[in-house]
PDB file of N, CA and C in Angstrom:
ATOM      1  N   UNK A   1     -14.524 123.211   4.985  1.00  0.00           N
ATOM      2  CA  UNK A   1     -13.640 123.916   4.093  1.00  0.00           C
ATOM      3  C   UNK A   1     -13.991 123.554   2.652  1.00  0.00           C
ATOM      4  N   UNK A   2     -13.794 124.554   1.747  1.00  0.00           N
ATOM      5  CA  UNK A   2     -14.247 124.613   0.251  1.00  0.00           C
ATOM      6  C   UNK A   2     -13.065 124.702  -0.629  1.00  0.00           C
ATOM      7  N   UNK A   3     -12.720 123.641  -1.159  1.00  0.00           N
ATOM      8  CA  UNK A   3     -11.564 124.016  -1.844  1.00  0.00           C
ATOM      9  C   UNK A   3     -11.856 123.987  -3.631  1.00  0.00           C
ATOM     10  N   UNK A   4     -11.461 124.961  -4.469  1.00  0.00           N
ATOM     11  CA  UNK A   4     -11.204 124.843  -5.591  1.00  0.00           C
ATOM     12  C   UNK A   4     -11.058 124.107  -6.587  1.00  0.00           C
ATOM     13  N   UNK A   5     -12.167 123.669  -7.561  1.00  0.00           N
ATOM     14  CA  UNK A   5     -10.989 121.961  -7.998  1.00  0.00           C
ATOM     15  C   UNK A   5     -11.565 122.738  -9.535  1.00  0.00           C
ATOM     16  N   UNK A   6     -10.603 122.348 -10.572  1.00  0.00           N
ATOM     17  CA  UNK A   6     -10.216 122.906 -12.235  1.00  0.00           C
ATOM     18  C   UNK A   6     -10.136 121.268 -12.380  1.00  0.00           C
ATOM     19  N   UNK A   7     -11.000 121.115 -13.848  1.00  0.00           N
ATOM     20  CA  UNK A   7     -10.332 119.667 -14.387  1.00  0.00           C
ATOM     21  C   UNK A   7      -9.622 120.259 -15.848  1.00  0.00           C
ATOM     22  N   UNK A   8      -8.404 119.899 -15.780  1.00  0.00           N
ATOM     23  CA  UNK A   8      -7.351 120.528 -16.339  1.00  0.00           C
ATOM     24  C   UNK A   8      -7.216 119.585 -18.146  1.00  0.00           C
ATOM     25  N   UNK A   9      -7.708 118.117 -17.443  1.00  0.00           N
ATOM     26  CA  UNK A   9      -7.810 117.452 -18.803  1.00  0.00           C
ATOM     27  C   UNK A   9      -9.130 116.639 -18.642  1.00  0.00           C
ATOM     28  N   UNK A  10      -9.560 116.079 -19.509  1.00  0.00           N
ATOM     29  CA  UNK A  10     -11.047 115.020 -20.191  1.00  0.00           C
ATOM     30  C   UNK A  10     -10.657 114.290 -21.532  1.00  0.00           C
ATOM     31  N   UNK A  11     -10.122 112.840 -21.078  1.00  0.00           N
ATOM     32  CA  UNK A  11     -10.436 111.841 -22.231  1.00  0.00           C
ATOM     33  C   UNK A  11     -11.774 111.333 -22.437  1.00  0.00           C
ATOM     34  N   UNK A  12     -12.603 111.563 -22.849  1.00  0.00           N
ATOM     35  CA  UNK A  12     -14.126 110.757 -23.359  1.00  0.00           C
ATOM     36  C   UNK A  12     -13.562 109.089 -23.152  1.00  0.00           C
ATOM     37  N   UNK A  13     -14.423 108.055 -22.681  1.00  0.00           N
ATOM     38  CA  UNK A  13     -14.373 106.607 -23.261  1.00  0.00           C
ATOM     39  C   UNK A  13     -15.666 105.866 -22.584  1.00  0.00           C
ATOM     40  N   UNK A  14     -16.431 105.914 -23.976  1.00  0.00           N
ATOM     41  CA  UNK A  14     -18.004 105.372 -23.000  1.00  0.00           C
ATOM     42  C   UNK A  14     -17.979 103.724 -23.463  1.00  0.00           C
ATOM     43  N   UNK A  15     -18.160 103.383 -21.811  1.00  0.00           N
ATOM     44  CA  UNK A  15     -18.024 101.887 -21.877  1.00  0.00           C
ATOM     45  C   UNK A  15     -18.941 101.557 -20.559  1.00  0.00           C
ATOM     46  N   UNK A  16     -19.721 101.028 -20.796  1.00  0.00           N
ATOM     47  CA  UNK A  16     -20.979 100.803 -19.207  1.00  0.00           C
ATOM     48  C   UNK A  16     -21.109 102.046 -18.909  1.00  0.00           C
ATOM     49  N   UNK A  17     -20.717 102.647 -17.708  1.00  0.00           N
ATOM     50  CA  UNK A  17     -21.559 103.497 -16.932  1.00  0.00           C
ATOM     51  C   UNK A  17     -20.033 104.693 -17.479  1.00  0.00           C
ATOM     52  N   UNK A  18     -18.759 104.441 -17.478  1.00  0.00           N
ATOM     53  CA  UNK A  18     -17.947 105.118 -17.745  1.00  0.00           C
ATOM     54  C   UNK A  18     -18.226 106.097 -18.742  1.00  0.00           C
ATOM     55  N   UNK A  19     -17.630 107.241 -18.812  1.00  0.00           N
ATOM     56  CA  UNK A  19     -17.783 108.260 -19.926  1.00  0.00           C
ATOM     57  C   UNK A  19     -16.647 108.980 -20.107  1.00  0.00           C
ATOM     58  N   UNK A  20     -15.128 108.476 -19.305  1.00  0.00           N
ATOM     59  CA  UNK A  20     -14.181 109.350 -19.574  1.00  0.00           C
ATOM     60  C   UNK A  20     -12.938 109.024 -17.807  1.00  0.00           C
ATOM     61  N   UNK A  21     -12.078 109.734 -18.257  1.00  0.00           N
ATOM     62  CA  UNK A  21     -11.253 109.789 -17.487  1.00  0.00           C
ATOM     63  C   UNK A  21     -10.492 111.277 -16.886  1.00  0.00           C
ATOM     64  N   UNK A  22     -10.822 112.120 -16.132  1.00  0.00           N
ATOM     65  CA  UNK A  22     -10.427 113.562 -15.805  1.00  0.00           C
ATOM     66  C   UNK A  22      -9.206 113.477 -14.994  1.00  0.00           C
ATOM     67  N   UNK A  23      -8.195 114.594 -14.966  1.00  0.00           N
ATOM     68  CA  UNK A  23      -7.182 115.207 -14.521  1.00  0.00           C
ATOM     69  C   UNK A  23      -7.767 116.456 -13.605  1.00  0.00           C
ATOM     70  N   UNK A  24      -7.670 116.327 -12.559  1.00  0.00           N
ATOM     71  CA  UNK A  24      -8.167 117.076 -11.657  1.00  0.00           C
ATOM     72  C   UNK A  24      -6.942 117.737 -10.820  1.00  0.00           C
ATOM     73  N   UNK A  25      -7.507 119.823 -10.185  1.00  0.00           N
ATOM     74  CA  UNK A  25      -6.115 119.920  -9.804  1.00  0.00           C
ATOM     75  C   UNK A  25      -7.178 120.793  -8.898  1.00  0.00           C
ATOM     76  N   UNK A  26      -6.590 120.234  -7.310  1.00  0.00           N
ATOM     77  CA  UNK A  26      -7.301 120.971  -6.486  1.00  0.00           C
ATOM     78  C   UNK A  26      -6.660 122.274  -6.112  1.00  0.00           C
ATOM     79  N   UNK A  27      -6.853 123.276  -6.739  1.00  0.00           N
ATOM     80  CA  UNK A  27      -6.102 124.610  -6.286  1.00  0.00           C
ATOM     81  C   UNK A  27      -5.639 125.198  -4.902  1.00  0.00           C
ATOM     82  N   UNK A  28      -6.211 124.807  -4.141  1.00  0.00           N
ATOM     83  CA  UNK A  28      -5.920 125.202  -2.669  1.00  0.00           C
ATOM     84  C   UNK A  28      -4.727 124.277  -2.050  1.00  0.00           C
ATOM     85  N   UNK A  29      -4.446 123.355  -2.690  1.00  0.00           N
ATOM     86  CA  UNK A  29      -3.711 121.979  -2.005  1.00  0.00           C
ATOM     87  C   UNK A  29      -2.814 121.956  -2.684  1.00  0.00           C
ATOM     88  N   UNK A  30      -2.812 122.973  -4.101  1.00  0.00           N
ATOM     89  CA  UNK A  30      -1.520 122.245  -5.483  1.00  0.00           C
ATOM     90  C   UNK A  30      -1.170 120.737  -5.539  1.00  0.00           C
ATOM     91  N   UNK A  31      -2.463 120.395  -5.778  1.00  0.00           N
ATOM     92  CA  UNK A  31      -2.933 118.625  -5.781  1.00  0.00           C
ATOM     93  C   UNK A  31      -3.157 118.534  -6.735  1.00  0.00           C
ATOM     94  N   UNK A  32      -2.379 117.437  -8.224  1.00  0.00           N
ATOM     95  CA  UNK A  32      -3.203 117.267  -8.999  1.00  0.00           C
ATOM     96  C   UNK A  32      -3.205 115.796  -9.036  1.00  0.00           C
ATOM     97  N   UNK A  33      -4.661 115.412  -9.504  1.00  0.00           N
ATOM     98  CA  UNK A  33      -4.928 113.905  -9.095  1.00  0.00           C
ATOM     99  C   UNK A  33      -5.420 113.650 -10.427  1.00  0.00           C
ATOM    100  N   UNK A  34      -4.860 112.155 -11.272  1.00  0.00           N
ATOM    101  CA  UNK A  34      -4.588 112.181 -12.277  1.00  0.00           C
ATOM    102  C   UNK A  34      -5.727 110.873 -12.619  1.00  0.00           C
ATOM    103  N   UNK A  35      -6.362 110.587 -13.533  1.00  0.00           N
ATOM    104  CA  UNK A  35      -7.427 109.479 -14.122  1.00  0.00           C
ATOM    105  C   UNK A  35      -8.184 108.948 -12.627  1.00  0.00           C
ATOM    106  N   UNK A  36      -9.066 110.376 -12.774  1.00  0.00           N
ATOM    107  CA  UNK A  36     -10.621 109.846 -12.486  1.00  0.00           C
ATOM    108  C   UNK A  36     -11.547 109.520 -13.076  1.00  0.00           C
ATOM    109  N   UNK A  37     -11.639 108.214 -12.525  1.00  0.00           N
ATOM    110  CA  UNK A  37     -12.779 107.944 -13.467  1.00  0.00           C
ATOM    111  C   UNK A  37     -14.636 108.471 -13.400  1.00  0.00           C
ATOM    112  N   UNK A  38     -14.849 108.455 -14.746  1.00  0.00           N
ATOM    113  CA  UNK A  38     -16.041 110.095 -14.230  1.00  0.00           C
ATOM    114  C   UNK A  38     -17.214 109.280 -14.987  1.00  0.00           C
ATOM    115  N   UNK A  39     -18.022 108.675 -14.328  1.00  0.00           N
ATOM    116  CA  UNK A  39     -19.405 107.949 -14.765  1.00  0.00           C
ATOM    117  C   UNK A  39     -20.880 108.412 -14.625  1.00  0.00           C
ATOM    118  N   UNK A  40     -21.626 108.025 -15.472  1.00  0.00           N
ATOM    119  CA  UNK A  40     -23.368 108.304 -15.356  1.00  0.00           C
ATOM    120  C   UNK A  40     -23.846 106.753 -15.775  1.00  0.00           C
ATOM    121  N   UNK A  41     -24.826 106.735 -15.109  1.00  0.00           N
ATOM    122  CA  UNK A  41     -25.747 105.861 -15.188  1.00  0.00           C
ATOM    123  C   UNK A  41     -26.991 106.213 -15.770  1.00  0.00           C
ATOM    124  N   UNK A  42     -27.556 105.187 -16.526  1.00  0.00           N
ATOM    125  CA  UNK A  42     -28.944 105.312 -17.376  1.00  0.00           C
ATOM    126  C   UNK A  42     -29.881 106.618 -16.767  1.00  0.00           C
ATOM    127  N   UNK A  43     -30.297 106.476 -15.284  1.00  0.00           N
ATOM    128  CA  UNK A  43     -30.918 107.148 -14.575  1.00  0.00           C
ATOM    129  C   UNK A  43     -30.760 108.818 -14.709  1.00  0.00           C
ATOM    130  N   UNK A  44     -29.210 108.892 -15.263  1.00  0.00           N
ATOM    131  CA  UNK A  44     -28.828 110.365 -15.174  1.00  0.00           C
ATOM    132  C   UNK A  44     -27.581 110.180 -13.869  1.00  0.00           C
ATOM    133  N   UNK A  45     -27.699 109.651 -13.042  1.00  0.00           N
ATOM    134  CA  UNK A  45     -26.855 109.846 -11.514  1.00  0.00           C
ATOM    135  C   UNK A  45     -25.551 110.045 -12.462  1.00  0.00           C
ATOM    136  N   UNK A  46     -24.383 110.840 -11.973  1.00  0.00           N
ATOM    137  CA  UNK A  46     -23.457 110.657 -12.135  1.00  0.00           C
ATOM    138  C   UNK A  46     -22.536 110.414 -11.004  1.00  0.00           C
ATOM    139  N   UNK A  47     -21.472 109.818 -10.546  1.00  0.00           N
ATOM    140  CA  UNK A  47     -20.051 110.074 -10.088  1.00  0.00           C
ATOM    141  C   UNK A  47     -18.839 110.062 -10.531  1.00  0.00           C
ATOM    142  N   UNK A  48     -17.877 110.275  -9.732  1.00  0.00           N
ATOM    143  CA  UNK A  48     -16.550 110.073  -9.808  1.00  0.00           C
ATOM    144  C   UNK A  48     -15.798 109.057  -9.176  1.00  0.00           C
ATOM    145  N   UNK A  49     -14.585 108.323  -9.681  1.00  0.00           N
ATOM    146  CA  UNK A  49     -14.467 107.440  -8.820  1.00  0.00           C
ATOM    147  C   UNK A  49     -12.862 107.988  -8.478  1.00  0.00           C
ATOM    148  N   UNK A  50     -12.348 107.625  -7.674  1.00  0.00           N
ATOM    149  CA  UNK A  50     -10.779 107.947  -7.377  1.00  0.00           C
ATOM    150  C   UNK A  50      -9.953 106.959  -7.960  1.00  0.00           C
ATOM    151  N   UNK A  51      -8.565 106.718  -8.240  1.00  0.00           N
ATOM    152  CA  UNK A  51      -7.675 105.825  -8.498  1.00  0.00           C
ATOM    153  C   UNK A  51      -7.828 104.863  -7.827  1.00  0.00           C
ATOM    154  N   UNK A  52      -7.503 103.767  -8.458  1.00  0.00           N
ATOM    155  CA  UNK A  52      -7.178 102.792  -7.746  1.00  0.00           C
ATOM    156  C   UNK A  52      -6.084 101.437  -8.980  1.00  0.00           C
ATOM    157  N   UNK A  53      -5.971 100.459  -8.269  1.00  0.00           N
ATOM    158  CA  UNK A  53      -5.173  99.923  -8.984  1.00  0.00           C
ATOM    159  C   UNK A  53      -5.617  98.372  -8.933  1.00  0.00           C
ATOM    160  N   UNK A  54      -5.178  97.811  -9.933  1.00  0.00           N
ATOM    161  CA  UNK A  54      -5.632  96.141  -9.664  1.00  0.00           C
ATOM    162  C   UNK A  54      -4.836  95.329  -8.533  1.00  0.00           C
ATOM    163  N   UNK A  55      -5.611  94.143  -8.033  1.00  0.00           N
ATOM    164  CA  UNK A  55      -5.267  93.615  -7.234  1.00  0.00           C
ATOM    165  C   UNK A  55      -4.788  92.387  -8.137  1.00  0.00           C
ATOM    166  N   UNK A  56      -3.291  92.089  -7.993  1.00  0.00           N
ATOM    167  CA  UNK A  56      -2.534  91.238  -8.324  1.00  0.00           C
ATOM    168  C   UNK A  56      -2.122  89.299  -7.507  1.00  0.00           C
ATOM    169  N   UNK A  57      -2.167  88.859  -7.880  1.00  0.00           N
ATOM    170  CA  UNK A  57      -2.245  87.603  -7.604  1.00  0.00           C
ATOM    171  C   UNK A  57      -0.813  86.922  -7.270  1.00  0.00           C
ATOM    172  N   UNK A  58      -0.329  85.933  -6.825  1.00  0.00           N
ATOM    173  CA  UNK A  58       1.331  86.168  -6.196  1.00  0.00           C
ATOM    174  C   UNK A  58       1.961  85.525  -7.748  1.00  0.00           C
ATOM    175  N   UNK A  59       1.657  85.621  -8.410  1.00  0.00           N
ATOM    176  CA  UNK A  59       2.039  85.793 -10.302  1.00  0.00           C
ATOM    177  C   UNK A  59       2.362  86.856 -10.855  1.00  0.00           C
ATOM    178  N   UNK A  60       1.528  87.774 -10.414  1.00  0.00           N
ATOM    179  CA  UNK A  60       1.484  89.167 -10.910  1.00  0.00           C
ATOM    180  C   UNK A  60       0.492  89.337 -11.820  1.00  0.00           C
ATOM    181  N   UNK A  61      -0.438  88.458 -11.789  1.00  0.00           N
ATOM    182  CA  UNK A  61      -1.771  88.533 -13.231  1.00  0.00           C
ATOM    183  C   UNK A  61      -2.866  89.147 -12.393  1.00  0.00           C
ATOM    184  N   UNK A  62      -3.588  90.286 -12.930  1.00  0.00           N
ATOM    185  CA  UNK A  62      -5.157  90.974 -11.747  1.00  0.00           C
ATOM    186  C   UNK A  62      -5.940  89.579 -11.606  1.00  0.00           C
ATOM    187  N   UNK A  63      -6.368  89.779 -10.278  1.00  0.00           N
ATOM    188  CA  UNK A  63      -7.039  89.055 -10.309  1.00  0.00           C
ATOM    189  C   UNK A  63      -8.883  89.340 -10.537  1.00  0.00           C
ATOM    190  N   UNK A  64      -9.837  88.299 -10.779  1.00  0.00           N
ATOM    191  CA  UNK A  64     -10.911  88.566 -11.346  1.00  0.00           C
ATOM    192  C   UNK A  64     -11.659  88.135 -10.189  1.00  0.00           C
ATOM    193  N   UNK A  65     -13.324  88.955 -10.396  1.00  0.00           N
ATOM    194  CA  UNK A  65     -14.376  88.318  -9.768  1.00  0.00           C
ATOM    195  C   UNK A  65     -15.063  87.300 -10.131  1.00  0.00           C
ATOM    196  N   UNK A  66     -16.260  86.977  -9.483  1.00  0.00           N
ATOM    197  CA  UNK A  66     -17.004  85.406 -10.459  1.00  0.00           C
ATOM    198  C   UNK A  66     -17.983  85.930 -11.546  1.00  0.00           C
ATOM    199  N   UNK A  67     -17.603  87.499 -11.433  1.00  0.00           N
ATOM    200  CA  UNK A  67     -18.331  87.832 -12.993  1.00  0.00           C
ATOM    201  C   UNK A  67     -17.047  87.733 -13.838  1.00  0.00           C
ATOM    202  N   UNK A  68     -16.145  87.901 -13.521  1.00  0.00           N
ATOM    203  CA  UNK A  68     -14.581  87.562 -14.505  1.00  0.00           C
ATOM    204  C   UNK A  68     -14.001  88.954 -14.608  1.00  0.00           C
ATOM    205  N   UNK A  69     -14.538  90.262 -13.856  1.00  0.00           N
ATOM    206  CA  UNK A  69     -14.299  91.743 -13.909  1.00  0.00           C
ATOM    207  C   UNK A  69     -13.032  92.002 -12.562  1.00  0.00           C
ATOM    208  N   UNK A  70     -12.037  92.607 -13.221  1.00  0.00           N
ATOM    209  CA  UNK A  70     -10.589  92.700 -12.620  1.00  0.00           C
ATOM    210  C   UNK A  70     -11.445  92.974 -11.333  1.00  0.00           C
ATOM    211  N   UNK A  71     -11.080  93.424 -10.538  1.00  0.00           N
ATOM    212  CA  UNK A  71     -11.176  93.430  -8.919  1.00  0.00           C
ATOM    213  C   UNK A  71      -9.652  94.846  -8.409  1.00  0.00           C
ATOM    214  N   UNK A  72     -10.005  95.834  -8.190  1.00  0.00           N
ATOM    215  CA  UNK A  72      -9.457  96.934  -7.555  1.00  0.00           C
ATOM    216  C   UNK A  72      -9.299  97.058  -6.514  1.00  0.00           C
ATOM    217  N   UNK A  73      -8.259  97.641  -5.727  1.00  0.00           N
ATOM    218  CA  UNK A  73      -7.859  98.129  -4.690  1.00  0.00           C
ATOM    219  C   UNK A  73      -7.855  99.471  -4.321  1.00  0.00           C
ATOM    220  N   UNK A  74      -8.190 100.518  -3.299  1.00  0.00           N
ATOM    221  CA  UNK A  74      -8.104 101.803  -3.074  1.00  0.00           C
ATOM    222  C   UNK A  74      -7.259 102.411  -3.204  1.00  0.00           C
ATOM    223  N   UNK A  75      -6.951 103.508  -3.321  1.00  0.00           N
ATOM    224  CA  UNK A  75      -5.644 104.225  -3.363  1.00  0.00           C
ATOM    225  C   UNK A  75      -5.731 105.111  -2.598  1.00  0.00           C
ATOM    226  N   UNK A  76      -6.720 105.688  -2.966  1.00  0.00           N
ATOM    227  CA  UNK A  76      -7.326 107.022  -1.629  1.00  0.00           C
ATOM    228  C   UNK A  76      -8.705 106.801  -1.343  1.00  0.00           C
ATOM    229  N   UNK A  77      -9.631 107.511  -0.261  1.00  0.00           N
ATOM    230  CA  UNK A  77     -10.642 107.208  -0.189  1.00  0.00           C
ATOM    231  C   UNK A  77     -10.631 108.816   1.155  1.00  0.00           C
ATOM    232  N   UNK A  78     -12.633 108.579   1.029  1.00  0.00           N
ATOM    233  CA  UNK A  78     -12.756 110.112   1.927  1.00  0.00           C
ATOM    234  C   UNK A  78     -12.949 109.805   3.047  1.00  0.00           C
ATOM    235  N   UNK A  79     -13.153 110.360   3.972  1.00  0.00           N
ATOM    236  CA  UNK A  79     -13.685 109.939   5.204  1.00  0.00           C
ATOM    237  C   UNK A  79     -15.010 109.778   5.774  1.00  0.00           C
ATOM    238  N   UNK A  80     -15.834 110.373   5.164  1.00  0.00           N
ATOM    239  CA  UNK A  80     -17.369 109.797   4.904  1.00  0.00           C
ATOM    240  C   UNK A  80     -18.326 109.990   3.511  1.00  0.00           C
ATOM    241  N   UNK A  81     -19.158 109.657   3.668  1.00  0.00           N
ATOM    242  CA  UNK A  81     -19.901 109.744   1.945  1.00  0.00           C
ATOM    243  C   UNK A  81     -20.242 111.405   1.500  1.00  0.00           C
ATOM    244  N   UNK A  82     -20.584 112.190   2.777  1.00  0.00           N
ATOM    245  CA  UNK A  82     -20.947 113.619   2.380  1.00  0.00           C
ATOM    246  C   UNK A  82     -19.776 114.319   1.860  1.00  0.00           C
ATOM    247  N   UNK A  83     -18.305 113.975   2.165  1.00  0.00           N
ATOM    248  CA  UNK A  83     -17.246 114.204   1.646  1.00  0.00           C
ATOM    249  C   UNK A  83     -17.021 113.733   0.326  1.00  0.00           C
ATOM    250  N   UNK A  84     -17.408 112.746   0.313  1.00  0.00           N
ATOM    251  CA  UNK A  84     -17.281 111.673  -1.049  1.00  0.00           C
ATOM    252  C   UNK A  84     -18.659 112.583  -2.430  1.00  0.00           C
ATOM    253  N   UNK A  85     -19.871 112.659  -1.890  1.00  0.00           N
ATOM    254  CA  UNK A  85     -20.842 113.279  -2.690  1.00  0.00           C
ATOM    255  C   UNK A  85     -20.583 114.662  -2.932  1.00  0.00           C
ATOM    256  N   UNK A  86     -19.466 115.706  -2.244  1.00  0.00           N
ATOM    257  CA  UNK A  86     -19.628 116.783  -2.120  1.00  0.00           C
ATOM    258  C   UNK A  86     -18.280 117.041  -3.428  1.00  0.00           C
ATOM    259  N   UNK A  87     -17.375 116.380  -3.133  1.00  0.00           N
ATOM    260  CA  UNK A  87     -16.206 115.733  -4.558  1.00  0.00           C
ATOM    261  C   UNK A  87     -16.661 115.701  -5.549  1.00  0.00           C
ATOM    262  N   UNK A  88     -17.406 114.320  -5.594  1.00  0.00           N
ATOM    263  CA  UNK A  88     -17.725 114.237  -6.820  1.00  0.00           C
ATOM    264  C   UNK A  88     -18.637 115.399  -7.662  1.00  0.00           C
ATOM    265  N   UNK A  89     -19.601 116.348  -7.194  1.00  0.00           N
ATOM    266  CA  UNK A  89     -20.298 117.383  -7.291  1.00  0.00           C
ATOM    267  C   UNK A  89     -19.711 118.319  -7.752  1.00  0.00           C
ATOM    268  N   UNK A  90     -18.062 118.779  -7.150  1.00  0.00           N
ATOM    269  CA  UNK A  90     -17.383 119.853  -7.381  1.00  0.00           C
ATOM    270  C   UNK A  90     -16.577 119.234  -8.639  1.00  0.00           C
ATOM    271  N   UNK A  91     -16.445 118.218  -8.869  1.00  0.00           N
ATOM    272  CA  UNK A  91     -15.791 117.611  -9.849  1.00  0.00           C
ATOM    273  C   UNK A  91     -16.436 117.818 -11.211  1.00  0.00           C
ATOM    274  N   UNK A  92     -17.682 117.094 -11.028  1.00  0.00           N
ATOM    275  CA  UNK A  92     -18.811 117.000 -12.536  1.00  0.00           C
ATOM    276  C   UNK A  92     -18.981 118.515 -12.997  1.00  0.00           C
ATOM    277  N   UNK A  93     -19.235 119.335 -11.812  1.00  0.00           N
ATOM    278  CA  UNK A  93     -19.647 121.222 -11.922  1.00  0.00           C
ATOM    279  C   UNK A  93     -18.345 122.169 -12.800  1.00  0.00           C
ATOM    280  N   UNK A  94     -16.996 121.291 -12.204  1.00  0.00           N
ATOM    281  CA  UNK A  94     -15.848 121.810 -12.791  1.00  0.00           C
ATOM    282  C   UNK A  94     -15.998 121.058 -14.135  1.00  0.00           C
ATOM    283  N   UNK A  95     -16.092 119.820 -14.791  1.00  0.00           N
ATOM    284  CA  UNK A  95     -15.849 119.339 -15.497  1.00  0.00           C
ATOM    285  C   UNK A  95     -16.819 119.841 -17.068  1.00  0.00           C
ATOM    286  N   UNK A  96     -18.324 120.144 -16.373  1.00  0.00           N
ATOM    287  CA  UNK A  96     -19.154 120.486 -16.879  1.00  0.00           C
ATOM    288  C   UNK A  96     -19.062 122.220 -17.666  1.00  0.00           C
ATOM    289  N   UNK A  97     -18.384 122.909 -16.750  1.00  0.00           N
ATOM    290  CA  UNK A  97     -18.253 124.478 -16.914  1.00  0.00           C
ATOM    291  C   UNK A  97     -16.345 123.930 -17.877  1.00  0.00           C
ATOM    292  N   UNK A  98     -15.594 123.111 -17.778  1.00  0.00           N
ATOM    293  CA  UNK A  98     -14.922 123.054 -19.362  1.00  0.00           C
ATOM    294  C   UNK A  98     -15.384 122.789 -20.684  1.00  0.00           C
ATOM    295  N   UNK A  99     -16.123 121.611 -20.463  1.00  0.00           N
ATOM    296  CA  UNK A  99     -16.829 121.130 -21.704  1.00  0.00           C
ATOM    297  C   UNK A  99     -18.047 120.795 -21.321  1.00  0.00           C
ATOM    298  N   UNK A 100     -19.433 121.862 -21.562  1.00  0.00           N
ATOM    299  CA  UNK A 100     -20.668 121.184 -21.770  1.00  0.00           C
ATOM    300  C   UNK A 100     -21.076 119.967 -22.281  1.00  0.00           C
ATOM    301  N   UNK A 101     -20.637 119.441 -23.124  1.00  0.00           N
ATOM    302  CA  UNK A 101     -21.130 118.275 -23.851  1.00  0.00           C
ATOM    303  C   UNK A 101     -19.941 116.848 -23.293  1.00  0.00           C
ATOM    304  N   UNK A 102     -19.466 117.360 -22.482  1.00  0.00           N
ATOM    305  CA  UNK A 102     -18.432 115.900 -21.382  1.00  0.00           C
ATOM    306  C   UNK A 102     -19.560 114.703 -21.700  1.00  0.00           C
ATOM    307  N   UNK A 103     -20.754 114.624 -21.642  1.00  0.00           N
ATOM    308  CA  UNK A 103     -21.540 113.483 -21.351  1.00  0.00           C
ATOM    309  C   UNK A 103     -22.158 113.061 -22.137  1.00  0.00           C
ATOM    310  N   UNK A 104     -22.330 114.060 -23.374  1.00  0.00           N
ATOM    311  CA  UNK A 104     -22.184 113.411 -24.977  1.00  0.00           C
ATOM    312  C   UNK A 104     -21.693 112.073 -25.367  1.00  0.00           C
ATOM    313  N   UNK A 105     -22.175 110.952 -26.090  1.00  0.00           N
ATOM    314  CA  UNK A 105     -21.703 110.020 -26.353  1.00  0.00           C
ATOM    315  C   UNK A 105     -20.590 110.493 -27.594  1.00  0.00           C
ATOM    316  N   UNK A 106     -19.226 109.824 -27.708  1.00  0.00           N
ATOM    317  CA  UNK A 106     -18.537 109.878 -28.807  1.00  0.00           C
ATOM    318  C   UNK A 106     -18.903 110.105 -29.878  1.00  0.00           C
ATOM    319  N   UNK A 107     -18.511 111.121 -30.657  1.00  0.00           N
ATOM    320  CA  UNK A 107     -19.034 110.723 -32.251  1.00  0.00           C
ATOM    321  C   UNK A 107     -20.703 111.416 -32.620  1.00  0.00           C
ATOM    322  N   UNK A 108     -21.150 111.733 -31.564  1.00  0.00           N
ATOM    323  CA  UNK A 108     -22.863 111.766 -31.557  1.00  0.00           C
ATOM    324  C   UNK A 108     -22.672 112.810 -31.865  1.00  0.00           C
TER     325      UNK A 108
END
């Protein structure tokens, strides 16, 4: 099944591989799924990543890895990667046909 997806909003914020955060609304589902995070790498590859949230410590402070980088938890996830590659694809294609220049660095 092929469903519809509009990215309805695009904050830019290039930081590592990040380039922004999209509002996505899958039309067939009246789903809208709110700060994806939408990345490229040097190479060109791009993805998308889904929500997720930090993993909290019994303090309530995120906790970190032994690089010192918060550490996330899933929120949603697909059921295999061709699902997962076929998303992110319809995502960048939608995102791309709002704003050509999405992958423009800030300011450039």
């Amino acid at each position: 099944m092929k469903f519809t997806i509009t990215v309805t909003d695009f904050r830019p914020l290039h930081r590592n591989t990040l380039r922004g955060f999209a509002t996505v609304h899958v039309d067939d589902l009246h789903l809208t799924l709110h700060d994806l995070a939408v990345h490229e790498h040097g190479n060109g590859s791009r993805w998308v990543s889904l929500p997720a949230k930090p993993v909290l410590d019994s303090g309530g402070v995120a906790k970190r890895n032994t690089d010192g980088k918060i550490e996330y938890a899933k929120l949603l996830s697909f059921d295999s990667r061709g699902v997962s590659d076929a998303f992110t694809a319809a995502v960048i294609a939608a995102l791309l046909e709002r704003d050509a220049k999405a992958f423009d660095r800030e300011g450039a």
